[in-house]
C-alpha atoms as a PDB file:
ATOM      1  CA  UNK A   1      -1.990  15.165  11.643  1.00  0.00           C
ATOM      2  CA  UNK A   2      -5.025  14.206   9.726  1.00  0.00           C
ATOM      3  CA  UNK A   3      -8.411  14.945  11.275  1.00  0.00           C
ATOM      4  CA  UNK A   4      -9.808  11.802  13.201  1.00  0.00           C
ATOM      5  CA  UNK A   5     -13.689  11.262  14.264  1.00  0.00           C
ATOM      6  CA  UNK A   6     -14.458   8.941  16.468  1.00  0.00           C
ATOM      7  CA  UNK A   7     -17.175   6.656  16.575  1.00  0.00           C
ATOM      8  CA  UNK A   8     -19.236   3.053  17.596  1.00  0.00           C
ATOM      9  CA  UNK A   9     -19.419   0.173  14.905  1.00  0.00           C
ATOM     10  CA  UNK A  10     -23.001  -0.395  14.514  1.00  0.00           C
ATOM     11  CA  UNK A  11     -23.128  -2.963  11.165  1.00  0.00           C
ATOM     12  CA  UNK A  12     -21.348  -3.758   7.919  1.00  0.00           C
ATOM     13  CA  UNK A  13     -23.809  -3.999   4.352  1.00  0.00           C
ATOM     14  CA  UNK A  14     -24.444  -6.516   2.510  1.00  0.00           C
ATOM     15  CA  UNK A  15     -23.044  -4.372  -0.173  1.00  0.00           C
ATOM     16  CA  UNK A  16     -19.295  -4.229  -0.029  1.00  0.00           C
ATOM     17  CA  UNK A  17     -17.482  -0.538   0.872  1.00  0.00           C
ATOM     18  CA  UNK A  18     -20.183   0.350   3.528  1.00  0.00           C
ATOM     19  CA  UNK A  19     -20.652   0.267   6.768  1.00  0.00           C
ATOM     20  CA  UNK A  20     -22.798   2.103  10.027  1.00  0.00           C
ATOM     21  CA  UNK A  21     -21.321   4.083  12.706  1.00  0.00           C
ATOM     22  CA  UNK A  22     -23.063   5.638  14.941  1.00  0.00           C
ATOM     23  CA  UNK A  23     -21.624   9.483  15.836  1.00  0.00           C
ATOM     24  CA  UNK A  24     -22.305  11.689  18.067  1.00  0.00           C
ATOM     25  CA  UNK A  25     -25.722   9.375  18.684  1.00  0.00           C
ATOM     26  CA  UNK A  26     -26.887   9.516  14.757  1.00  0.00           C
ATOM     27  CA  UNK A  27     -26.296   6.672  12.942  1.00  0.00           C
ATOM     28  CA  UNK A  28     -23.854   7.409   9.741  1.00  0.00           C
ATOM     29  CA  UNK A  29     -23.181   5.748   6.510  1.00  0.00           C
ATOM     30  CA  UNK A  30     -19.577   5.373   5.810  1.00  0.00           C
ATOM     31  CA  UNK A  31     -16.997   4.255   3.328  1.00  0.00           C
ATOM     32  CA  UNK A  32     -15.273   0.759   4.476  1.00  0.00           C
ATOM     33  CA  UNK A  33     -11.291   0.984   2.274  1.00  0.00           C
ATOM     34  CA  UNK A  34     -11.163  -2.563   1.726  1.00  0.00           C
ATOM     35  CA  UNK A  35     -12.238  -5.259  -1.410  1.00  0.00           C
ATOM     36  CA  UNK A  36     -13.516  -7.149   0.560  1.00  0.00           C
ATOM     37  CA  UNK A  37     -15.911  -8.061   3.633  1.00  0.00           C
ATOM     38  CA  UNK A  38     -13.869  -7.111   6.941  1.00  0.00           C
ATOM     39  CA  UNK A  39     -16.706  -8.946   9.688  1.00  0.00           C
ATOM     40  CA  UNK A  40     -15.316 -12.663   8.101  1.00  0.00           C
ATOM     41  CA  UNK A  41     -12.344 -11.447   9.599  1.00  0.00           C
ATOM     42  CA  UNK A  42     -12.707  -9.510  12.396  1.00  0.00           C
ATOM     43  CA  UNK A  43     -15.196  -8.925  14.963  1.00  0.00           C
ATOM     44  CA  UNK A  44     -16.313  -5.183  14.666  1.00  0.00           C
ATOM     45  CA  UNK A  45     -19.403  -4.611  16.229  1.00  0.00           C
ATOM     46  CA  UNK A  46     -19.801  -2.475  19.118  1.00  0.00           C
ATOM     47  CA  UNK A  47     -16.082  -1.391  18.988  1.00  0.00           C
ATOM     48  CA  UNK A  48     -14.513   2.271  18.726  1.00  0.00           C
ATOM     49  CA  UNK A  49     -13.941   3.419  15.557  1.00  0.00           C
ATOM     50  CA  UNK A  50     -12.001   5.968  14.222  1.00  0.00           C
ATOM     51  CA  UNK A  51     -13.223   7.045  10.545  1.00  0.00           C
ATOM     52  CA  UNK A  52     -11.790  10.367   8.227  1.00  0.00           C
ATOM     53  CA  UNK A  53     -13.663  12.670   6.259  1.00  0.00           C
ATOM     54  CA  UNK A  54     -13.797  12.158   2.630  1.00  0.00           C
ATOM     55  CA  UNK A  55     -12.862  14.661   0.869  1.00  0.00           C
ATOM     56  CA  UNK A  56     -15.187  14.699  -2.378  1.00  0.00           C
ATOM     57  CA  UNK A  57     -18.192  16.569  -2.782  1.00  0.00           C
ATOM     58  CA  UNK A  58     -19.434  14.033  -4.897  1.00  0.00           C
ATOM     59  CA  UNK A  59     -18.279  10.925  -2.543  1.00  0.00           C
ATOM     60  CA  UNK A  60     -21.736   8.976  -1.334  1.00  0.00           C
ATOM     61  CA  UNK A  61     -20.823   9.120   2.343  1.00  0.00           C
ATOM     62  CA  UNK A  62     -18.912  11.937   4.489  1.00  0.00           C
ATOM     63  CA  UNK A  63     -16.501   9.870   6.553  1.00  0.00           C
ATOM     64  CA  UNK A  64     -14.285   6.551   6.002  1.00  0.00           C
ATOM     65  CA  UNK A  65     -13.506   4.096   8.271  1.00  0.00           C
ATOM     66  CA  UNK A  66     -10.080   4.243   9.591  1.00  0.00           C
ATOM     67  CA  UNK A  67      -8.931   1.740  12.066  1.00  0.00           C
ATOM     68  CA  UNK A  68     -10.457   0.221  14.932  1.00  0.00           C
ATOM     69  CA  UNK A  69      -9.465  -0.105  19.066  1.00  0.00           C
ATOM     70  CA  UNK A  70      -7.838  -3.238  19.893  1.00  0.00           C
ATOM     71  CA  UNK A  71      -6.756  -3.185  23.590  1.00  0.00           C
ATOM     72  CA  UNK A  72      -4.783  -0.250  24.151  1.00  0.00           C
ATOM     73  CA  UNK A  73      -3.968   0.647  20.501  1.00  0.00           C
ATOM     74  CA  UNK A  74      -5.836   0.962  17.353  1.00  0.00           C
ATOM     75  CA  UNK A  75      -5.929  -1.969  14.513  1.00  0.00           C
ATOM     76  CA  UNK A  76      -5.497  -0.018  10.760  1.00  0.00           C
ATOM     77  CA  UNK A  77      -8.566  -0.696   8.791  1.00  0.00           C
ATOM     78  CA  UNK A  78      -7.547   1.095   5.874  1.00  0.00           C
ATOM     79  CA  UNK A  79      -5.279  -1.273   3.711  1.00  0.00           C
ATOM     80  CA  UNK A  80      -4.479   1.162   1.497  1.00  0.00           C
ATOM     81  CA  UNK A  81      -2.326   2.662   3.578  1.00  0.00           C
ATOM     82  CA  UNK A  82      -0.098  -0.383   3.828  1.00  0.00           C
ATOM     83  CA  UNK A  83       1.772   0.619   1.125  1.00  0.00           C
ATOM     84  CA  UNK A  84       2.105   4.407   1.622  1.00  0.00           C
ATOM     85  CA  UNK A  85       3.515   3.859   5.251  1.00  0.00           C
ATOM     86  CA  UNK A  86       6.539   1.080   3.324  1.00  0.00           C
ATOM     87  CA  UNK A  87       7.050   3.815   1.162  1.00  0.00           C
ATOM     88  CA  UNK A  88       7.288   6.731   3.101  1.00  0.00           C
ATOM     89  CA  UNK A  89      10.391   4.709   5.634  1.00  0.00           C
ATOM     90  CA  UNK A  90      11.707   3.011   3.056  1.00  0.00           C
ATOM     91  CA  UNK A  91      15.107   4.935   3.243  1.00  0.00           C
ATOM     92  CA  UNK A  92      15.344   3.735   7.123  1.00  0.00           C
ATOM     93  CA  UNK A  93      17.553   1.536   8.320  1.00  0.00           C
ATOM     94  CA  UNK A  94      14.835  -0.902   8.972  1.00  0.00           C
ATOM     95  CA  UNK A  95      15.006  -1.882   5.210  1.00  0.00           C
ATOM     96  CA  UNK A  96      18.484  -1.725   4.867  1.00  0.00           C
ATOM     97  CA  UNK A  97      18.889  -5.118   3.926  1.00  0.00           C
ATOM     98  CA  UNK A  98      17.279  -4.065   0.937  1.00  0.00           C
ATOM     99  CA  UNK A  99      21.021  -2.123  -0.353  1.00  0.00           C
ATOM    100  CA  UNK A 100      20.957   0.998  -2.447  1.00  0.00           C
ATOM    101  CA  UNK A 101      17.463   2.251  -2.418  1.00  0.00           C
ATOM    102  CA  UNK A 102      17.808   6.056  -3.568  1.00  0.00           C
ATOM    103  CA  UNK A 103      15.878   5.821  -6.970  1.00  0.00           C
ATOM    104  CA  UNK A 104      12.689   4.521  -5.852  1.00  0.00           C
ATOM    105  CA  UNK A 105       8.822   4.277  -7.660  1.00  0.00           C
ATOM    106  CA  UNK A 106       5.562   3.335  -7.326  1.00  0.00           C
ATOM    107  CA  UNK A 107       3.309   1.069  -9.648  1.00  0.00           C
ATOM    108  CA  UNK A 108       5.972   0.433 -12.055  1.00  0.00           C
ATOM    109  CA  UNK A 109       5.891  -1.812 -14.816  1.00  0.00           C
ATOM    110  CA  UNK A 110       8.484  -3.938 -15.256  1.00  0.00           C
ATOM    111  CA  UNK A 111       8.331  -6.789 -17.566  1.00  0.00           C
ATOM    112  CA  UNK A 112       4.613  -6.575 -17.617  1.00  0.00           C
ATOM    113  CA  UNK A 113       4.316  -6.595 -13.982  1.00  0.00           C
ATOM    114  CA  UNK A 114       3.028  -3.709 -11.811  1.00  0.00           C
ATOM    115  CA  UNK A 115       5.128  -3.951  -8.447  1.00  0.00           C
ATOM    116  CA  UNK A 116       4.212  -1.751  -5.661  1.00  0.00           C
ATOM    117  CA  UNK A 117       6.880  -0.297  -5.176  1.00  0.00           C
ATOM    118  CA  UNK A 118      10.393  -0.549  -7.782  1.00  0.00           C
ATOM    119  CA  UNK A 119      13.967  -0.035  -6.800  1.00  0.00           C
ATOM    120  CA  UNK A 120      15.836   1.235  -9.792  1.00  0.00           C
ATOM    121  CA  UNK A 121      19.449   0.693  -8.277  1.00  0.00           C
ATOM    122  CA  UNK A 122      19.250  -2.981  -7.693  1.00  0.00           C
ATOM    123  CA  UNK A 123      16.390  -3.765 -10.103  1.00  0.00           C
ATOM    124  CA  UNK A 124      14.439  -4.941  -7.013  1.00  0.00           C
ATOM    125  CA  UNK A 125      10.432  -5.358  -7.283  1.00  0.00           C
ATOM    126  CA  UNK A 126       8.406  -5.107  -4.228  1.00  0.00           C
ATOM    127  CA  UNK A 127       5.275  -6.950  -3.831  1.00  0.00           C
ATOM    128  CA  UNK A 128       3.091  -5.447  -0.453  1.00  0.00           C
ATOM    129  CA  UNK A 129       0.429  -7.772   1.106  1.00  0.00           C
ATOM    130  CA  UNK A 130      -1.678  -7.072   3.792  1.00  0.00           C
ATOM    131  CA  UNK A 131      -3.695  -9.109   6.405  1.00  0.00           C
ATOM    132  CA  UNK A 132      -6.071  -8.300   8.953  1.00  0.00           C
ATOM    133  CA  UNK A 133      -6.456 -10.371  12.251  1.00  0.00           C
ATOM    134  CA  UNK A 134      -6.303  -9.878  15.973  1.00  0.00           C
ATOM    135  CA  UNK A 135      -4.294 -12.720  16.571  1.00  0.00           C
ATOM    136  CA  UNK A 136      -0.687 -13.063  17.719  1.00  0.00           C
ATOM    137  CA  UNK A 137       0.105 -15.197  15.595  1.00  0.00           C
ATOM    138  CA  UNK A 138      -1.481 -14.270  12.230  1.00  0.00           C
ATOM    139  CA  UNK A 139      -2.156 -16.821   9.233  1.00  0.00           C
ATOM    140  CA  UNK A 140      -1.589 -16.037   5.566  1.00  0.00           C
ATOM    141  CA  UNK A 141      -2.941 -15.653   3.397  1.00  0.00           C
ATOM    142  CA  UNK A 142      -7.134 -15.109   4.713  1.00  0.00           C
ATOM    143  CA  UNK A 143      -8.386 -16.520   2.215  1.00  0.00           C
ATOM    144  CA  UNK A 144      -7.473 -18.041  -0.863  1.00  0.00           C
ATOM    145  CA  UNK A 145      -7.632 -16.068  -3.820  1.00  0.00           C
ATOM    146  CA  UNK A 146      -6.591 -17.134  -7.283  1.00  0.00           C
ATOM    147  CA  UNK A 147      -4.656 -13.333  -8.408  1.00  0.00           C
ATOM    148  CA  UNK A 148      -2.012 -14.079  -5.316  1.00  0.00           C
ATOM    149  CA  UNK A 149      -1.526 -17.279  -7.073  1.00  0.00           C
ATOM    150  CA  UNK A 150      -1.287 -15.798 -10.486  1.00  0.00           C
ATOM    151  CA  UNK A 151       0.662 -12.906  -9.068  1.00  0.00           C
ATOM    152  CA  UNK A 152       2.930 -15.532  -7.639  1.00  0.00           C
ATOM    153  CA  UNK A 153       3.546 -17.988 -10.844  1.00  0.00           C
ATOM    154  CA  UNK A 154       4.472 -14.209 -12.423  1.00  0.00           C
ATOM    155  CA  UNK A 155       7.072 -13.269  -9.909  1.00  0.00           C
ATOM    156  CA  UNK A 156       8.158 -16.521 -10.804  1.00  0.00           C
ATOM    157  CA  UNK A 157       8.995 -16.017 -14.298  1.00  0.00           C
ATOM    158  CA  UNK A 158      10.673 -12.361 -13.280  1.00  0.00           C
ATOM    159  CA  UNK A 159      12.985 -14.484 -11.026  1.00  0.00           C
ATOM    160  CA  UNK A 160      13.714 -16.806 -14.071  1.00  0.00           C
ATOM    161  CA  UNK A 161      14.752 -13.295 -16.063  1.00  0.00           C
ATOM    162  CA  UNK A 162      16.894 -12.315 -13.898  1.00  0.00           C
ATOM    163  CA  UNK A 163      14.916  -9.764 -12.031  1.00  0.00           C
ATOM    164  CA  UNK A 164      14.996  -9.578  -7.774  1.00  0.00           C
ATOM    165  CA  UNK A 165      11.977  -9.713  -6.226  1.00  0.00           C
ATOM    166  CA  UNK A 166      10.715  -8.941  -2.329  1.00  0.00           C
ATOM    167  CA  UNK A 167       7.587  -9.870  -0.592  1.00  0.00           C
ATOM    168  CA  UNK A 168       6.145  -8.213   1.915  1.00  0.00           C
ATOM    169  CA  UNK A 169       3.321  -8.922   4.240  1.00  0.00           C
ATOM    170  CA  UNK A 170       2.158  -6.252   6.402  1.00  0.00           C
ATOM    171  CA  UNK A 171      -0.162  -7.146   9.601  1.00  0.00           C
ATOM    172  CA  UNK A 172      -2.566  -3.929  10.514  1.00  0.00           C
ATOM    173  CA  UNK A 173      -2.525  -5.316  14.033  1.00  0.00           C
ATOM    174  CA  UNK A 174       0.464  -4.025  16.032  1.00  0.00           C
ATOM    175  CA  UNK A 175       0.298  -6.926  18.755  1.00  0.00           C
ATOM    176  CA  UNK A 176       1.186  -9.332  16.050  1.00  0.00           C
ATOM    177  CA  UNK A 177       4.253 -11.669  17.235  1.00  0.00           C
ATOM    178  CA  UNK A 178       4.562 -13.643  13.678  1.00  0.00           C
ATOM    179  CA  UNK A 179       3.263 -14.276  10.220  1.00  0.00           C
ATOM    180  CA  UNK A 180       2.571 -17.979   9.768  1.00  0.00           C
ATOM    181  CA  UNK A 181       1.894 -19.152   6.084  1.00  0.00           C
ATOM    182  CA  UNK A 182      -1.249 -20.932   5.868  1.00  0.00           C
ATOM    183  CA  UNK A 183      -0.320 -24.913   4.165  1.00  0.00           C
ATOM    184  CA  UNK A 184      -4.142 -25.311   3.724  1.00  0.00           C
ATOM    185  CA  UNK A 185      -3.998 -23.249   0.649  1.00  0.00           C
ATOM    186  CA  UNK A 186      -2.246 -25.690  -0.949  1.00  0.00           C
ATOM    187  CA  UNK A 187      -1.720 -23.833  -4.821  1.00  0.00           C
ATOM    188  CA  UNK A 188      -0.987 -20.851  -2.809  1.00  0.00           C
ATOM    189  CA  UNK A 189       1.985 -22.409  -0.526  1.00  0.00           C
ATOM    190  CA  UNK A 190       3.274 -24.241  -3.490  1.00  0.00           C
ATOM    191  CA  UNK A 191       3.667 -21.309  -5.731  1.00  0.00           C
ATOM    192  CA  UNK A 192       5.014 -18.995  -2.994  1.00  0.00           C
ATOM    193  CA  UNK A 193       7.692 -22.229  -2.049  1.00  0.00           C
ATOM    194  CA  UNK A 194       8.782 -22.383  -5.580  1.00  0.00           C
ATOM    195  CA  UNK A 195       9.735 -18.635  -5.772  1.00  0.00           C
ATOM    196  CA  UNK A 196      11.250 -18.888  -1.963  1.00  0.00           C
ATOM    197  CA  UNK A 197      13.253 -21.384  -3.317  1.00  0.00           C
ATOM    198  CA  UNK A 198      14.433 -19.399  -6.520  1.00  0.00           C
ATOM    199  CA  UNK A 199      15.616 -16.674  -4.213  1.00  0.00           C
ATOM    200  CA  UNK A 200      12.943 -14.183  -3.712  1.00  0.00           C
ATOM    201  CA  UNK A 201      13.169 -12.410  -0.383  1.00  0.00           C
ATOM    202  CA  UNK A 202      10.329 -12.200   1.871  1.00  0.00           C
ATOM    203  CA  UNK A 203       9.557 -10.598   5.168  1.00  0.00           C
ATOM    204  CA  UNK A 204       6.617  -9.554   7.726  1.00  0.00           C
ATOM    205  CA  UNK A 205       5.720  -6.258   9.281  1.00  0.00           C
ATOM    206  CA  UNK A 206       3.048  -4.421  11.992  1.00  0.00           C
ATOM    207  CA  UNK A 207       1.607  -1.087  11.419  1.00  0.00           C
ATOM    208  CA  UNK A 208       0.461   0.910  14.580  1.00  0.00           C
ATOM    209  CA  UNK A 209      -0.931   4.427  14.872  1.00  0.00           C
ATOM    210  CA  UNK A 210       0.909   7.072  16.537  1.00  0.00           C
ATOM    211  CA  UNK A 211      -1.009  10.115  17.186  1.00  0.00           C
ATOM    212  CA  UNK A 212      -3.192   8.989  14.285  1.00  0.00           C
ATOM    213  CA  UNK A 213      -0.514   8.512  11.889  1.00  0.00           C
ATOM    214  CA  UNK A 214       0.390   4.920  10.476  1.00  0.00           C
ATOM    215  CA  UNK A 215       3.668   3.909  10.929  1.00  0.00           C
ATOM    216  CA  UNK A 216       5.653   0.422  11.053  1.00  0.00           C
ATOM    217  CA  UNK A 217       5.826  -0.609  14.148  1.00  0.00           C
ATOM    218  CA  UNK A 218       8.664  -3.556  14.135  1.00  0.00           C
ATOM    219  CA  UNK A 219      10.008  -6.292  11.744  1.00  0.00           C
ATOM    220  CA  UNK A 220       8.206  -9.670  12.558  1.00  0.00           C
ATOM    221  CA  UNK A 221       9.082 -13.405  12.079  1.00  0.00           C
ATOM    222  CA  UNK A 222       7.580 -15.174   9.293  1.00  0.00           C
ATOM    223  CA  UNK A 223       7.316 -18.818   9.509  1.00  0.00           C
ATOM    224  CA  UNK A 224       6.686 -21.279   6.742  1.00  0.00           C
END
């Protein structure tokens, strides 16, 4: 189990990838794992933390922020680790309805696309999204951004060559109920209909922490 300090929110910088905790009453500088601002999207201040050490001497701050409480449980605030947790269950039976799935990689390139994950026996690429949100019902995508869209009109043209495709969306938040696609990002909902329609699977998940160790929680409805 990986070593867990925990901690009060204080403030996130203006400068994206840090943050202030305060620990053990001093006030700490720490890494925030995400590419973008996470106070548009959820409300952090004041709140238990939990952060990890960083591991490199020559890192600018000595811990990382991990997740935050919700309730009872803790909300993932490290997206990164969306894709490691998919990975590392990806032989249960909860993606089964994947089929064959011994030969499996990470970051391959296939056709000029880098999937997240690859699965050689059915040629399947697997495209991992994440969204943050305290909701029940959680919208997506955040925010519009034009690479999901590009990603998207890609996937598109792997579909047209034959190739099978899955889409994932992850929520960090394990009270999340459903996944509800978000119509006001109109290029978004358009290009992600037009690869629905050309058969490209797509599903929702929850995270939660167990003993401080990310796991998927349950398999959750997404509506269109």
């Amino acid at each position: 189990m990986m070593e867990l300090i925990q901690g009060t929110f204080i403030s996130e910088s203006k400068r994206r990838f840090l943050c202030t905790v305060r620990v053990e009453e001093q006030d700490v500088l720490c890494y925030v794992p995400a590419s973008c601002h996470l106070s548009p999207l959820i409300e952090l201040e004041g709140r238990t933390v939990l952060l990890t050490p960083v591991e490199s001497s020559k890192a600018r701050t000595q811990f990382a922020l991990f997740a935050v409480k919700h309730g009872r449980s803790f909300v993932l605030l490290n997206l990164a680790y969306a894709n490691k947790v998919v990975e590392k269950e990806f032989h249960g039976r909860l993606f089964a309805f994947l089929g064959k799935r011994k030969a499996i990689s990470h970051e391959s390139v296939i056709d000029g696309y880098k999937s997240d994950l690859y699965i050689h026996d059915t040629d399947t690429l697997i495209e991992i999204k994440t969204v943050l949100s305290m909701n029940k019902e959680v919208e997506f995508p955040s925010m519009a951004t034009n690479r999901a869209v590009k990603q998207l009109k890609e996937i598109s043209h792997l579909i047209d060559c034959g190739h099978r495709i899955a889409y994932f969306v992850i929520s960090l938040n394990p009270a999340a109920e459903a996944i509800v696609l978000d119509p006001q990002y109109e290029e978004f909902y358009s290009a992600f209909k037009e690869c629905t329609d050309k058969g490209m699977l797509c599903c929702a998940f929850s995270i939660r922490l167990k003993d401080g160790v990310p796991l998927i929680h349950k398999r959750l409805p997404l509506r269109t």
